[in-house]
Structures are given as C-alpha cells and as structure tokens.
C-alpha atoms as a PDB file:
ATOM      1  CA  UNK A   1      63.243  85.097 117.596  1.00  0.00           C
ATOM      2  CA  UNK A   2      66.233  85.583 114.791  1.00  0.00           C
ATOM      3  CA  UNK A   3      68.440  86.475 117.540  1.00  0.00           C
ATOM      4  CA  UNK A   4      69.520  83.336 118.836  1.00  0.00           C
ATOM      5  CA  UNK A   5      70.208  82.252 115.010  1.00  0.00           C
ATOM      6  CA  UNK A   6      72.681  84.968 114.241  1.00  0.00           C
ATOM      7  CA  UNK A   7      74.492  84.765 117.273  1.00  0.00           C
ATOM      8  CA  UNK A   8      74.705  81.258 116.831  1.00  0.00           C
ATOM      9  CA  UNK A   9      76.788  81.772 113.742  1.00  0.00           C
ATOM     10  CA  UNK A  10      78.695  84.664 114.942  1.00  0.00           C
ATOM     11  CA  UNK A  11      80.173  82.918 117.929  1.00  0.00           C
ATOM     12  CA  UNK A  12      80.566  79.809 114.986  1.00  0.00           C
ATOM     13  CA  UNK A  13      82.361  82.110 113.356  1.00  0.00           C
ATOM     14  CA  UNK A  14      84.168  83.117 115.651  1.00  0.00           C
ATOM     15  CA  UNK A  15      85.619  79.547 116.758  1.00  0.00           C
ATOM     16  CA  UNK A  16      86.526  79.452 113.311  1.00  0.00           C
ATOM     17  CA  UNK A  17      89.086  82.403 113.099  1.00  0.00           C
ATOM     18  CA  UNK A  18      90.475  81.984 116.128  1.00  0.00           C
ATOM     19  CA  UNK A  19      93.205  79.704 115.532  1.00  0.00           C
ATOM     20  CA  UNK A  20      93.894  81.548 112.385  1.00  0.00           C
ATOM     21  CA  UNK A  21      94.364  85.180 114.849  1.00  0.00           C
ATOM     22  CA  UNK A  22      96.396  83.502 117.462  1.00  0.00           C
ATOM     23  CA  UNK A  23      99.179  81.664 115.151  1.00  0.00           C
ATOM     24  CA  UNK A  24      98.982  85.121 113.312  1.00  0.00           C
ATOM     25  CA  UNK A  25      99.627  86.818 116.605  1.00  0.00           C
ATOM     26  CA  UNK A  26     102.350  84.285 117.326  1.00  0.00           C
ATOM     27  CA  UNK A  27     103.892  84.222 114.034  1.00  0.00           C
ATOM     28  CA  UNK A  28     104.228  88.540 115.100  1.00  0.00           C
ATOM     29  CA  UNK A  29     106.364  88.170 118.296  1.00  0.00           C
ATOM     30  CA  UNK A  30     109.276  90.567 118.247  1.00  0.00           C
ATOM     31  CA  UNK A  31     112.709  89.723 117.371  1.00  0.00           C
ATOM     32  CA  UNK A  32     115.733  91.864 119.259  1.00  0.00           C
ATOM     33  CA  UNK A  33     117.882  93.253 116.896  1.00  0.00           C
ATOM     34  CA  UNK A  34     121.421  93.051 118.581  1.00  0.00           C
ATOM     35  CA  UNK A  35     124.681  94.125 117.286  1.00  0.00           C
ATOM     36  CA  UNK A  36     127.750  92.432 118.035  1.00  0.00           C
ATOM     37  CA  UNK A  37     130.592  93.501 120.419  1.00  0.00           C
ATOM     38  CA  UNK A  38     132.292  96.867 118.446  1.00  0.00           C
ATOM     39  CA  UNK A  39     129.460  96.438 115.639  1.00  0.00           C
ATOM     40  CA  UNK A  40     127.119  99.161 114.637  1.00  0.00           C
ATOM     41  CA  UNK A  41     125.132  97.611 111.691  1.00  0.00           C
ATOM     42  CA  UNK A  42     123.395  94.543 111.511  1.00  0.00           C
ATOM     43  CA  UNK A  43     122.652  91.996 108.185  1.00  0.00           C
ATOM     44  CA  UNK A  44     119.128  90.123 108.902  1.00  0.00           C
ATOM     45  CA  UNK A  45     118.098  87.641 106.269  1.00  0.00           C
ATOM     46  CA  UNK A  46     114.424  86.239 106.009  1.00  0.00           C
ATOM     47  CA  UNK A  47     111.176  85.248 104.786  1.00  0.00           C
ATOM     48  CA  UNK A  48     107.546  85.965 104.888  1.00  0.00           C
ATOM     49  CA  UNK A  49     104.399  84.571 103.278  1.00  0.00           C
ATOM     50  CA  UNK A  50     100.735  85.602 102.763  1.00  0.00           C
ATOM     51  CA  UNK A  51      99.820  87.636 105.875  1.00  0.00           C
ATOM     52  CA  UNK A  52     102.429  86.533 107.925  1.00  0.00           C
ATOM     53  CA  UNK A  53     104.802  89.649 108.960  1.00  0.00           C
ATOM     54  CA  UNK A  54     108.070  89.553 110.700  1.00  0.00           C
ATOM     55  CA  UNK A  55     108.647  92.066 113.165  1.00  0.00           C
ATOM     56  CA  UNK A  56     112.265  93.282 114.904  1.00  0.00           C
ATOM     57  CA  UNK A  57     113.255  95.606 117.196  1.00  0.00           C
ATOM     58  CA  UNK A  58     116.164  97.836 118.057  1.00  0.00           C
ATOM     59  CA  UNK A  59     116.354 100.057 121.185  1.00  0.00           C
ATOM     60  CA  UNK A  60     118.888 103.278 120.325  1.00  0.00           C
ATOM     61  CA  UNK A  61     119.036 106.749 121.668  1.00  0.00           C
ATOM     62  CA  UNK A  62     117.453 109.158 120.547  1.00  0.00           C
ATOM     63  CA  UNK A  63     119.612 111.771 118.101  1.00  0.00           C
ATOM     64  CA  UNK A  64     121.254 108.590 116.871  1.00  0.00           C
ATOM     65  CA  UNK A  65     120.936 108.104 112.893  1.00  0.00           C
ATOM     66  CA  UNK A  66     118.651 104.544 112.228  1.00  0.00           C
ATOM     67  CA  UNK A  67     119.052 103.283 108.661  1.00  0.00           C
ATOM     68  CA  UNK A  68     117.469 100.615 107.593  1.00  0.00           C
ATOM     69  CA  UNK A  69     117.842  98.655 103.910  1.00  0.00           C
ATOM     70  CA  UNK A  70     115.649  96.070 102.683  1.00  0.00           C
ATOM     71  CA  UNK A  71     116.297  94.072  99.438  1.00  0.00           C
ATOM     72  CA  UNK A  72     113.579  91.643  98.698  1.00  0.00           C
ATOM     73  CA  UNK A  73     112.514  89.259  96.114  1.00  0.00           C
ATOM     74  CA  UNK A  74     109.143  90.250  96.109  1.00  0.00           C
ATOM     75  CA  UNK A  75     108.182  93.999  94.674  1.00  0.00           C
ATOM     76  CA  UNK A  76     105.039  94.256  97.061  1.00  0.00           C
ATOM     77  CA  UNK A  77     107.495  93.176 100.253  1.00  0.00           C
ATOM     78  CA  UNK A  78     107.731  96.585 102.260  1.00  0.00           C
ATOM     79  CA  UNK A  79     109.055  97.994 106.146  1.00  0.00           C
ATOM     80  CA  UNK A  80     107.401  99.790 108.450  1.00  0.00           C
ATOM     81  CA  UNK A  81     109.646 101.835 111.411  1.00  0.00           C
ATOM     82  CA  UNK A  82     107.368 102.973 114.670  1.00  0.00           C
ATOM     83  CA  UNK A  83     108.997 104.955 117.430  1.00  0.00           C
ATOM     84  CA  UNK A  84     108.339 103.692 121.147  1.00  0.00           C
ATOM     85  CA  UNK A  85     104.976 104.158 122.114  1.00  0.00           C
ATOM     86  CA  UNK A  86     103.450 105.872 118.777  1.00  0.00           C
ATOM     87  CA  UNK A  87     100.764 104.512 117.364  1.00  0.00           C
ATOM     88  CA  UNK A  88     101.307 105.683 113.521  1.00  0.00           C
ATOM     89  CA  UNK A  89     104.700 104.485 111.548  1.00  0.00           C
ATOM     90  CA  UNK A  90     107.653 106.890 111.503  1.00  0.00           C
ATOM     91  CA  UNK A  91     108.455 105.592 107.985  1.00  0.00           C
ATOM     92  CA  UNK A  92     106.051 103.366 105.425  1.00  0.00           C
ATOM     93  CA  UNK A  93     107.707 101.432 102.991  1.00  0.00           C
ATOM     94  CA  UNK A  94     105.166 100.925 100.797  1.00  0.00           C
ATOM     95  CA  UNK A  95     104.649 105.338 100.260  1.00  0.00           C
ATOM     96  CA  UNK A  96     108.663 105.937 100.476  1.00  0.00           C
ATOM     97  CA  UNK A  97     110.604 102.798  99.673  1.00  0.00           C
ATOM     98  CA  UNK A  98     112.802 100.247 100.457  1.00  0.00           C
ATOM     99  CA  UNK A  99     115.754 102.468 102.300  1.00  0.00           C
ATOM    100  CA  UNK A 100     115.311 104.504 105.450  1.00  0.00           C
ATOM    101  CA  UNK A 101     117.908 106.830 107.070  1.00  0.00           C
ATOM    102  CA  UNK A 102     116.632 109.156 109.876  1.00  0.00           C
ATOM    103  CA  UNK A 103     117.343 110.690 113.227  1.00  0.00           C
ATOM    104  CA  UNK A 104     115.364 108.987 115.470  1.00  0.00           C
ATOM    105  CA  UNK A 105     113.595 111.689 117.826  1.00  0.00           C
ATOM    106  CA  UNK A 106     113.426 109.503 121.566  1.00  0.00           C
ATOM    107  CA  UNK A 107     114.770 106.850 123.051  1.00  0.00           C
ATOM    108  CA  UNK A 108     113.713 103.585 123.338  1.00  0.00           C
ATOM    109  CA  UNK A 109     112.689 100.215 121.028  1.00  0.00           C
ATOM    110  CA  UNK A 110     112.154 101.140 117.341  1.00  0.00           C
ATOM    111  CA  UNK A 111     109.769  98.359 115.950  1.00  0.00           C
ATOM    112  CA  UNK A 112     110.407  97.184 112.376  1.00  0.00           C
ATOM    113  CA  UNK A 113     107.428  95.647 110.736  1.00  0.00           C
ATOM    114  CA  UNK A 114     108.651  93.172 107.238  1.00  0.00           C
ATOM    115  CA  UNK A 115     105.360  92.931 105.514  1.00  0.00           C
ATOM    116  CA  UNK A 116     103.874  91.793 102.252  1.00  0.00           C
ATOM    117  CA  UNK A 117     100.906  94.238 100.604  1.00  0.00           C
ATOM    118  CA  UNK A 118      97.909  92.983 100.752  1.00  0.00           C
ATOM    119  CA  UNK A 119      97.615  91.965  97.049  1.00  0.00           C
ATOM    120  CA  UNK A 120     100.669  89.320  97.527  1.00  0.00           C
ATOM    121  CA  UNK A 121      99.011  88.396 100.595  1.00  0.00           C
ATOM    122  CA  UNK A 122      96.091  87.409  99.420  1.00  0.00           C
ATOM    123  CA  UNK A 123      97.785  85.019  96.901  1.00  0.00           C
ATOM    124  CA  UNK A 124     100.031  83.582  99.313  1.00  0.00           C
ATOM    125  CA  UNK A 125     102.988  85.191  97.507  1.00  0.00           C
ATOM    126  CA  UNK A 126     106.130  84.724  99.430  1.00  0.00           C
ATOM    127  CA  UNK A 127     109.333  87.194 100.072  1.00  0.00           C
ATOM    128  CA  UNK A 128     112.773  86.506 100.946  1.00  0.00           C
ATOM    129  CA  UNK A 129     114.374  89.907 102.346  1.00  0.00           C
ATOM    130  CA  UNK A 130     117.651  90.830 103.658  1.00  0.00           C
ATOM    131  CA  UNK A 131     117.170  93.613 106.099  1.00  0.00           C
ATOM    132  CA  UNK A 132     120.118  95.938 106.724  1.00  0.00           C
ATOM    133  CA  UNK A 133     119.986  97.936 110.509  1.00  0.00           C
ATOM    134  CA  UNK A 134     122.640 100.850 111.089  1.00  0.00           C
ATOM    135  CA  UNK A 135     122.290 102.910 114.194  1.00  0.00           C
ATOM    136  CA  UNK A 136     124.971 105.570 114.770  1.00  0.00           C
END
C-alpha cells in the first residue's frame, strides 16, 4: 500500500516544523503595555526579523481614544490593532498606514501585532520600530 509511505513523510515532516512553530509561537507571547504613574502615552522601541512578530497589549476602556505611531526602518514593517475577543483587526497597517487614532468601542486588552510583510519576511529583512501608545 502507498499509504504507509506518505504518512511516513508527513509525520517526517511534521517533526521537522515543529521546532520552527513553537519558537515562532514563543517568540509571539504578549508584552503588557503599561504606562507610568500620571502617564498616558507610552514610547516602545524594538526589533523584528523574518517572520518573527512582536506583539503588545494595552487594556483601556472603552470610549477612550487609542493612538498608536509606528516609525520603522523598514517600509514593509506594519501594525495590526484587534479589539478583545474579535477575530479580524480593528486597524491594518499594511491597507491604512503607519498612524492609528480611534475610539476604541469595548473594554478590555487591545492586542498590537509589529509585523514584517511577507516579502521582507521571506528575505529575512529586519525592522527596528519605535511604537508610540496614547490612550485617553
């Protein structure tokens, strides 16, 4: 039978890209966005490279404005903003651009996702951002 050949190689495969998915998955753990005592606004510098996002998070209120500001070295660097509990983005950088200002519509942890496009990915392109976080 050719079964027991191809699932040979899938589960090959498999053992193959795992390491690869979990340090990906690792490399994605949240960072808290925090403001100090008095603050409102927040400057976050970093960097990415190839397929390695950074992602942050800010819990604010809803009705409260959210800007966010990246400047990056790297023209296919973008944001993404999703609400709590949504599964599309509120705001895609790489459709609107690097600057976001909004009223957020519910409370709760706003995810920002720092990526690279998949072009600069690919090439193992690197980004250095600074990420500026208002929420009013």
């Amino acid at each position: 039978m050719k079964v027991k050949p191809i699932l040979a190689v899938a589960l090959l495969c498999g053992a193959y890209l795992a390491p690869a998915t979990l340090q990906a998955q690792a490399a994605a753990k949240p960072v808290a966005i925090q403001f100090a005592k008095g603050a409102s606004s927040k400057v976050i510098k970093g960097s990415i490279r190839g397929d390695q996002g950074r992602l942050y998070t800010i819990n604010i209120k809803a009705g409260q404005t959210l800007k966010v500001k990246m400047v990056t070295s790297n023209g296919s660097s973008y944001f993404n903003i999703t609400a709590p509990g949504a599964q599309q983005a509120l705001f895609i950088g790489s459709t609107e651009g690097n600057s976001y200002s909004g009223v957020v519509p519910s409370s709760g942890n706003y995810t920002i996702d720092v990526y690279l496009m998949r072009n600069a990915a690919r090439r193992n392109e690197t980004a250095n951002y600074t990420l500026t976080v208002s929420a009013t």
